[in-house]
C-alpha atoms as a PDB file:
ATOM      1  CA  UNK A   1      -6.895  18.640  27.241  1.00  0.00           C
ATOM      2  CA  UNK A   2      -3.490  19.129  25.917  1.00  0.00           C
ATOM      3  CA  UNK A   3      -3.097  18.686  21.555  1.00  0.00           C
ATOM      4  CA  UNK A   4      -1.852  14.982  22.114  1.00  0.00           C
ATOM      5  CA  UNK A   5      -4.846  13.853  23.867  1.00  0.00           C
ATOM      6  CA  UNK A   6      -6.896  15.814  21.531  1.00  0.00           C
ATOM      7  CA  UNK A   7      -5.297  13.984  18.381  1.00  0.00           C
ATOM      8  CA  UNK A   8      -5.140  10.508  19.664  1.00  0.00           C
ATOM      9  CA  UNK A   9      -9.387  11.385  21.016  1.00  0.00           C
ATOM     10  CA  UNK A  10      -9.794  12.053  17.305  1.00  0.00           C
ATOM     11  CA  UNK A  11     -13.043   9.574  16.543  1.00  0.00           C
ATOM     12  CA  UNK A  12     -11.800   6.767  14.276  1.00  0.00           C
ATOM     13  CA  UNK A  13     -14.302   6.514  11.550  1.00  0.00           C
ATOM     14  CA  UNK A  14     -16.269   3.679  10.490  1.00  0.00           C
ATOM     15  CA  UNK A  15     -17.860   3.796   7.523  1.00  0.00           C
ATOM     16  CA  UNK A  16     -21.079   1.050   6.461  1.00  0.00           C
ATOM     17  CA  UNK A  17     -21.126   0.303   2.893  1.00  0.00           C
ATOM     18  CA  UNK A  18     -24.275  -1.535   1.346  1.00  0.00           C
ATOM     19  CA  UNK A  19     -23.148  -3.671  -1.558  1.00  0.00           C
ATOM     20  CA  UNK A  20     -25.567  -5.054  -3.985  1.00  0.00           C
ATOM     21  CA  UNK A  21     -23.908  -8.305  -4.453  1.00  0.00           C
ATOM     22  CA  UNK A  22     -23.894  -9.376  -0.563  1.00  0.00           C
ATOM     23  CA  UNK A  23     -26.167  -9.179   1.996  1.00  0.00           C
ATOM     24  CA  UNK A  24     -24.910  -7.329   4.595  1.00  0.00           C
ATOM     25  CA  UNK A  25     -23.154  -4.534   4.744  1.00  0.00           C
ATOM     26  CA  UNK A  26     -18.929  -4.244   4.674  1.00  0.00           C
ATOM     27  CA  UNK A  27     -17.627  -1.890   6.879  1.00  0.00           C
ATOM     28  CA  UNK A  28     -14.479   0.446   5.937  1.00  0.00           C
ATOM     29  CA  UNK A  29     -12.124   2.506   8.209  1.00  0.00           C
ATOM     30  CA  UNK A  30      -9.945   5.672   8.371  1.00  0.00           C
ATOM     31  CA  UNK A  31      -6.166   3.929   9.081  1.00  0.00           C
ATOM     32  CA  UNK A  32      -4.120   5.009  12.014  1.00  0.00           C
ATOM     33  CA  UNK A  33      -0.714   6.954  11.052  1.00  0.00           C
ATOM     34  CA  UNK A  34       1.158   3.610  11.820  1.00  0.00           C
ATOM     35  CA  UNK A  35      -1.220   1.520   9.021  1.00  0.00           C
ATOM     36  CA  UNK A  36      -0.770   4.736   6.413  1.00  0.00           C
ATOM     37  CA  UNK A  37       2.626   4.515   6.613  1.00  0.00           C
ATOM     38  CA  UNK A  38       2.833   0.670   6.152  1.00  0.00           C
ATOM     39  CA  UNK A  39       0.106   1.127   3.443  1.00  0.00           C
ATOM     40  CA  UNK A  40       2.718   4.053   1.629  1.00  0.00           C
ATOM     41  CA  UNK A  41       5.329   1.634   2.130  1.00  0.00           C
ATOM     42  CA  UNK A  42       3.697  -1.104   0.475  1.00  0.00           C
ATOM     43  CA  UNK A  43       3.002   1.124  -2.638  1.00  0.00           C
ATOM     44  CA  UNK A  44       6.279   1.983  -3.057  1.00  0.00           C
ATOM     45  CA  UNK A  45       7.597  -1.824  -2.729  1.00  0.00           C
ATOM     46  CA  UNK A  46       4.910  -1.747  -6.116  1.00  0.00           C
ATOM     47  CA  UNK A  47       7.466   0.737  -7.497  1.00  0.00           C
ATOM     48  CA  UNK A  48       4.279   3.915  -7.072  1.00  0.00           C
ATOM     49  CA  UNK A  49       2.011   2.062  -9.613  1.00  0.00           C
ATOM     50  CA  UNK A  50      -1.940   1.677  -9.421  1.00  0.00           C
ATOM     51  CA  UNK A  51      -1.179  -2.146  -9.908  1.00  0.00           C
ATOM     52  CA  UNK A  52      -2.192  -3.556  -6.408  1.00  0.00           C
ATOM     53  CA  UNK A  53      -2.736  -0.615  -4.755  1.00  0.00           C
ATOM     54  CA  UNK A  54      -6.620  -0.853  -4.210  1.00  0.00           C
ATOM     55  CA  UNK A  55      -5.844  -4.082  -2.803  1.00  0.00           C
ATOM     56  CA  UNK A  56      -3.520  -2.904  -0.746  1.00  0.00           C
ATOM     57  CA  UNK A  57      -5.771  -0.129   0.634  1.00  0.00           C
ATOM     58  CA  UNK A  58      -8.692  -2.792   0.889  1.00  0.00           C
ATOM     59  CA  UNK A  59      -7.075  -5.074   3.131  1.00  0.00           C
ATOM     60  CA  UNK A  60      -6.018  -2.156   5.338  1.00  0.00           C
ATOM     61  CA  UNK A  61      -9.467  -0.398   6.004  1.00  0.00           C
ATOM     62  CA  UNK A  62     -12.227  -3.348   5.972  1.00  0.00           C
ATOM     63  CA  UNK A  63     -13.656  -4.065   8.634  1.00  0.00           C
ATOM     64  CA  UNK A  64     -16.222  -5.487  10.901  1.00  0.00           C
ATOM     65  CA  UNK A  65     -18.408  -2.807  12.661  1.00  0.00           C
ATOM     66  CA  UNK A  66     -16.120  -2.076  15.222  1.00  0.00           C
ATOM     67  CA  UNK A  67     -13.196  -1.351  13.507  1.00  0.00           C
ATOM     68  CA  UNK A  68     -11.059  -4.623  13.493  1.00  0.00           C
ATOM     69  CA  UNK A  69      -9.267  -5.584  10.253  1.00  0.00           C
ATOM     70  CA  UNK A  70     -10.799  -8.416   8.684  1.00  0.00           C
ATOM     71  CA  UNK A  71      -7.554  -8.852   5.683  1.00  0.00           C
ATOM     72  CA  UNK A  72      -4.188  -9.626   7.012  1.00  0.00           C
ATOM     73  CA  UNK A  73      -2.542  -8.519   3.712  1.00  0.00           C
ATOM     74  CA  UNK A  74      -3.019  -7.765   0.566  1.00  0.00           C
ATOM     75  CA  UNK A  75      -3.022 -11.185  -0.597  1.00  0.00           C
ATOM     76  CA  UNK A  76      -6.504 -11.834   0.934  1.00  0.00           C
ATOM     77  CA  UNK A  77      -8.175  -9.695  -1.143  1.00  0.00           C
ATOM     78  CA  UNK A  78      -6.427 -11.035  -4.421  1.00  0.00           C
ATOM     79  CA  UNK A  79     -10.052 -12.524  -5.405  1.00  0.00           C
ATOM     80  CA  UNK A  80     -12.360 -10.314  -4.641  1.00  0.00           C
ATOM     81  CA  UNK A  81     -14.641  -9.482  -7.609  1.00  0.00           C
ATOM     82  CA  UNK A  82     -13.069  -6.243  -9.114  1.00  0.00           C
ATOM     83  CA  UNK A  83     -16.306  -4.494  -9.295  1.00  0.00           C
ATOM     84  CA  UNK A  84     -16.245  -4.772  -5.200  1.00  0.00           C
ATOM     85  CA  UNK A  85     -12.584  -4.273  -4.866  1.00  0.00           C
ATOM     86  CA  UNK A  86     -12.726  -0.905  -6.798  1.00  0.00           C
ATOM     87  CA  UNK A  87     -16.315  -0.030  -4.658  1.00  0.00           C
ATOM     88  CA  UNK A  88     -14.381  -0.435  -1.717  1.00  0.00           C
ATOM     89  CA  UNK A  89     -11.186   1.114  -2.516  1.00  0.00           C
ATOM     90  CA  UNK A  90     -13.204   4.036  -3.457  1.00  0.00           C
ATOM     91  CA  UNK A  91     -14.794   4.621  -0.306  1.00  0.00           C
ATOM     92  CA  UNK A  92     -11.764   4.010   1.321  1.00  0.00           C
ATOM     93  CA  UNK A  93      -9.885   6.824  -0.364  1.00  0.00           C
ATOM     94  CA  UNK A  94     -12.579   9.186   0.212  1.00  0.00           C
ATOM     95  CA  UNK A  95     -12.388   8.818   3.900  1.00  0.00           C
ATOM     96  CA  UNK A  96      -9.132   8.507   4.502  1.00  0.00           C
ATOM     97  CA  UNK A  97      -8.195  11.675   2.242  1.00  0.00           C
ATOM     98  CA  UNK A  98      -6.248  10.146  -0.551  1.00  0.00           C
ATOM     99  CA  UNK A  99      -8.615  11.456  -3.544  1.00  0.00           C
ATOM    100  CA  UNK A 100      -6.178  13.691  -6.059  1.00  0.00           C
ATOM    101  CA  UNK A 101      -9.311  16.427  -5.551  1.00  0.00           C
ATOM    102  CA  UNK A 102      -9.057  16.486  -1.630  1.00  0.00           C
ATOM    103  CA  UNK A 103      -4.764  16.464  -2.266  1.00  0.00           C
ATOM    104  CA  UNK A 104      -5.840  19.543  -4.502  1.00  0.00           C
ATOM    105  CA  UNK A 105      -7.766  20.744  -2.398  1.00  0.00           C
ATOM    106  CA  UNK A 106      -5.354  21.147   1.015  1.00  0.00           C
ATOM    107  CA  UNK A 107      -2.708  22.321  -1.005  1.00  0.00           C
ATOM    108  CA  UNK A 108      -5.079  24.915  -2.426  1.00  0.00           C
ATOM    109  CA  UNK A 109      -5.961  26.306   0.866  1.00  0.00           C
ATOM    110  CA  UNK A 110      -2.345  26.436   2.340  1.00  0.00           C
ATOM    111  CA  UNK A 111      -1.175  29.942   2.842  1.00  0.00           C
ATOM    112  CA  UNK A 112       1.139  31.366   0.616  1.00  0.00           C
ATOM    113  CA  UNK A 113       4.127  31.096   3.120  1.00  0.00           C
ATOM    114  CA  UNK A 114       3.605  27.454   4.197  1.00  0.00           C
ATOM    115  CA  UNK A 115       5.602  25.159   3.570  1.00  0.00           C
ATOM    116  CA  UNK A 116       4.269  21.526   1.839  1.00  0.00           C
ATOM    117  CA  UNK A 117       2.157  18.971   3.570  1.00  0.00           C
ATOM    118  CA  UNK A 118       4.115  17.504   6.411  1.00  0.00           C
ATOM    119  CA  UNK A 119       7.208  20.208   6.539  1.00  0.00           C
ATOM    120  CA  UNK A 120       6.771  22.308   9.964  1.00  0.00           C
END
């Protein structure tokens, strides 16, 4: 299997979150490239600010169990109880890698001679 059959056979993760307020369980995904970059380019429409951003990321990883979006936009999640929003925006950046400690933590473990994230 050649590397681009290998990347796109990359599992896409589902994740099953139990929440105490509901009763049954919200699913949240890893985003494909295409849905990061859309979800970077709505941050920066926000001018880079934390204002928005979890909802943002939480209508563009939940889920139902097999991975389909249940939020069009960002606007659907607009009144979500906070204490959910920020539950769910949490797991979200854990799986899909956008915790400042897993940042640290690939650019810690570059080598010396590399050049930054994304430069070949």
């Amino acid at each position: 299997m050649g590397l681009k059959e290998q990347l796109l056979a990359v599992e896409k993760t589902v994740v099953r979150v139990y929440m105490p307020e509901l009763k049954e369980p919200v699913y949240v995904r890893v985003m494909t490239g295409t849905e990061y970059e859309a979800y970077q380019g709505q941050l920066e429409a926000l001018g880079n600010t934390i204002s928005g951003a979890r909802a943002c990321l939480v209508a563009m990883t939940v889920c139902d169990e097999t991975g389909k979006r249940i939020f069009a936009e960002a606007n659907d999640t607009a009144q979500i109880n906070s204490v959910c929003l920020e539950r769910l925006a949490m797991v979200s950046m854990k799986i899909n890698g956008l915790t400042k400690s897993q940042r640290e933590n690939y650019e810690k473990n570059l080598p010396p001679d590399a050049p930054g994230p994304g430069i070949a």
